[in-house]
Every structure is written in C-alpha cells, then in structure tokens.
C-alpha atoms as a PDB file:
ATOM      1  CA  UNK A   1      57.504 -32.194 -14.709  1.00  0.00           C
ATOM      2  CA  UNK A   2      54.221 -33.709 -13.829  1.00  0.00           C
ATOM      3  CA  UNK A   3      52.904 -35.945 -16.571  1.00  0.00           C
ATOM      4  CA  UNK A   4      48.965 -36.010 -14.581  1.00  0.00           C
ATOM      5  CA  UNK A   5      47.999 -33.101 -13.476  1.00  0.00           C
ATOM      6  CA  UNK A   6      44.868 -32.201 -11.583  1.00  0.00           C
ATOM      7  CA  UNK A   7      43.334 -30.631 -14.569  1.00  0.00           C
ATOM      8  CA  UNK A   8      43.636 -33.767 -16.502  1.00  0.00           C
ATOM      9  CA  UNK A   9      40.993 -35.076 -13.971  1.00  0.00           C
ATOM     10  CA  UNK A  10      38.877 -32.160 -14.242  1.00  0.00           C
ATOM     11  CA  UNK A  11      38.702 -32.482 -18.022  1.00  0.00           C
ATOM     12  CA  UNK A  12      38.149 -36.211 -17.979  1.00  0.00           C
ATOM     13  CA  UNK A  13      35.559 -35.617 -15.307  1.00  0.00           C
ATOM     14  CA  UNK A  14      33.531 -33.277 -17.565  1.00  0.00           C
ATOM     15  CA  UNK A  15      34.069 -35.392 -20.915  1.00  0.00           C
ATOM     16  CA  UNK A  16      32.306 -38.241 -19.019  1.00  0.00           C
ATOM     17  CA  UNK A  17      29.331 -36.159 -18.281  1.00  0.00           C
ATOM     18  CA  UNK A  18      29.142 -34.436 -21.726  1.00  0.00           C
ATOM     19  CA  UNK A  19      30.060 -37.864 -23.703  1.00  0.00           C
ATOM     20  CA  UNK A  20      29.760 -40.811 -21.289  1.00  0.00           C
ATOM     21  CA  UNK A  21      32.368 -43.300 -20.597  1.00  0.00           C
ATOM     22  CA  UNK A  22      31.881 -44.881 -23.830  1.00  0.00           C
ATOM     23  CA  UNK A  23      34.446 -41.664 -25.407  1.00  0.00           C
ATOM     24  CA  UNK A  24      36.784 -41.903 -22.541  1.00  0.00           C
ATOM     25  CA  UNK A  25      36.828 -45.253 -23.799  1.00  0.00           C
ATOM     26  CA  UNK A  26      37.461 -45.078 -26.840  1.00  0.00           C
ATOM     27  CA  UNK A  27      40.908 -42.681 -26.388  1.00  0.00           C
ATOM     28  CA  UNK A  28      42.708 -45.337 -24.949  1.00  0.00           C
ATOM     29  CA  UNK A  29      42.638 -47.007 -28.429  1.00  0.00           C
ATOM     30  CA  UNK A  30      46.557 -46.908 -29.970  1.00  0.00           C
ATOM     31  CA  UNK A  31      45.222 -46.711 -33.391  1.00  0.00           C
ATOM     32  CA  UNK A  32      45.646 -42.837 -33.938  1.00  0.00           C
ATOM     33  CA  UNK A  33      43.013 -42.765 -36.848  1.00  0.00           C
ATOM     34  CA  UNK A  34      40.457 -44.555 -34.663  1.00  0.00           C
ATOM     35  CA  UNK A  35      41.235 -42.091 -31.666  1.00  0.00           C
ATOM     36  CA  UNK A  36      40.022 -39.077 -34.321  1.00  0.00           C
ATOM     37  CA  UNK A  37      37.191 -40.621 -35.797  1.00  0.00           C
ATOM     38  CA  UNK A  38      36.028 -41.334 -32.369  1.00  0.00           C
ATOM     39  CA  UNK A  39      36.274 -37.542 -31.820  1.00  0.00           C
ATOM     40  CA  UNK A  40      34.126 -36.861 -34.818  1.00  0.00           C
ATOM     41  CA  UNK A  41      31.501 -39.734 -35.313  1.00  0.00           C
ATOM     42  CA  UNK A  42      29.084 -38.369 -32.842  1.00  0.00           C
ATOM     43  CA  UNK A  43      26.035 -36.621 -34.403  1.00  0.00           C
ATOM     44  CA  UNK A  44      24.323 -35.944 -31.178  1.00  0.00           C
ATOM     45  CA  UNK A  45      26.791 -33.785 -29.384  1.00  0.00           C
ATOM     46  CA  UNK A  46      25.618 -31.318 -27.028  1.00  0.00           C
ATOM     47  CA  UNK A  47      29.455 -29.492 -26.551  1.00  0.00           C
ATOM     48  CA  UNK A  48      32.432 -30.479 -27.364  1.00  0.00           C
ATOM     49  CA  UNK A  49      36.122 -28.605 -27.350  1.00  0.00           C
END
C-alpha cells in the first residue's frame, strides 16, 4: 500500500497554482480546526474542490 502516490503530487502541484504556497502551508498545521478554516477563509477563490 503506497501511502504517496503520484497523484498526491499532481494535486499538490495544482493547489499551489490555484492557492499559492501559502494553503499548502497552512495543511501541515496539526490543529484540525485550523486545517478547515484554512480551507474556507479565502474570499477570493478562483476554484476550489
């Protein structure tokens, strides 16, 4: 069982072009409630899933 896969990369890949870094960022926070809000906070997204 892989734990990365190569679509992991993809999707990180396009989350830093639709978000910047700055989101990526912020996901490797351990505080579950800061992980969503960082998810939601953003008034000026273009896409998101």
């Amino acid at each position: 069982m892989r734990i990365i896969t190569w679509d992991d990369f993809i999707e990180t890949y396009t989350k830093i072009h639709q978000r910047g870094l700055n989101f990526i960022i912020s996901k490797l926070n351990f505080s579950s409630i800061k992980r969503t809000v960082s998810a939601f906070n953003d008034d000026n997204i273009k896409s998101a899933n």
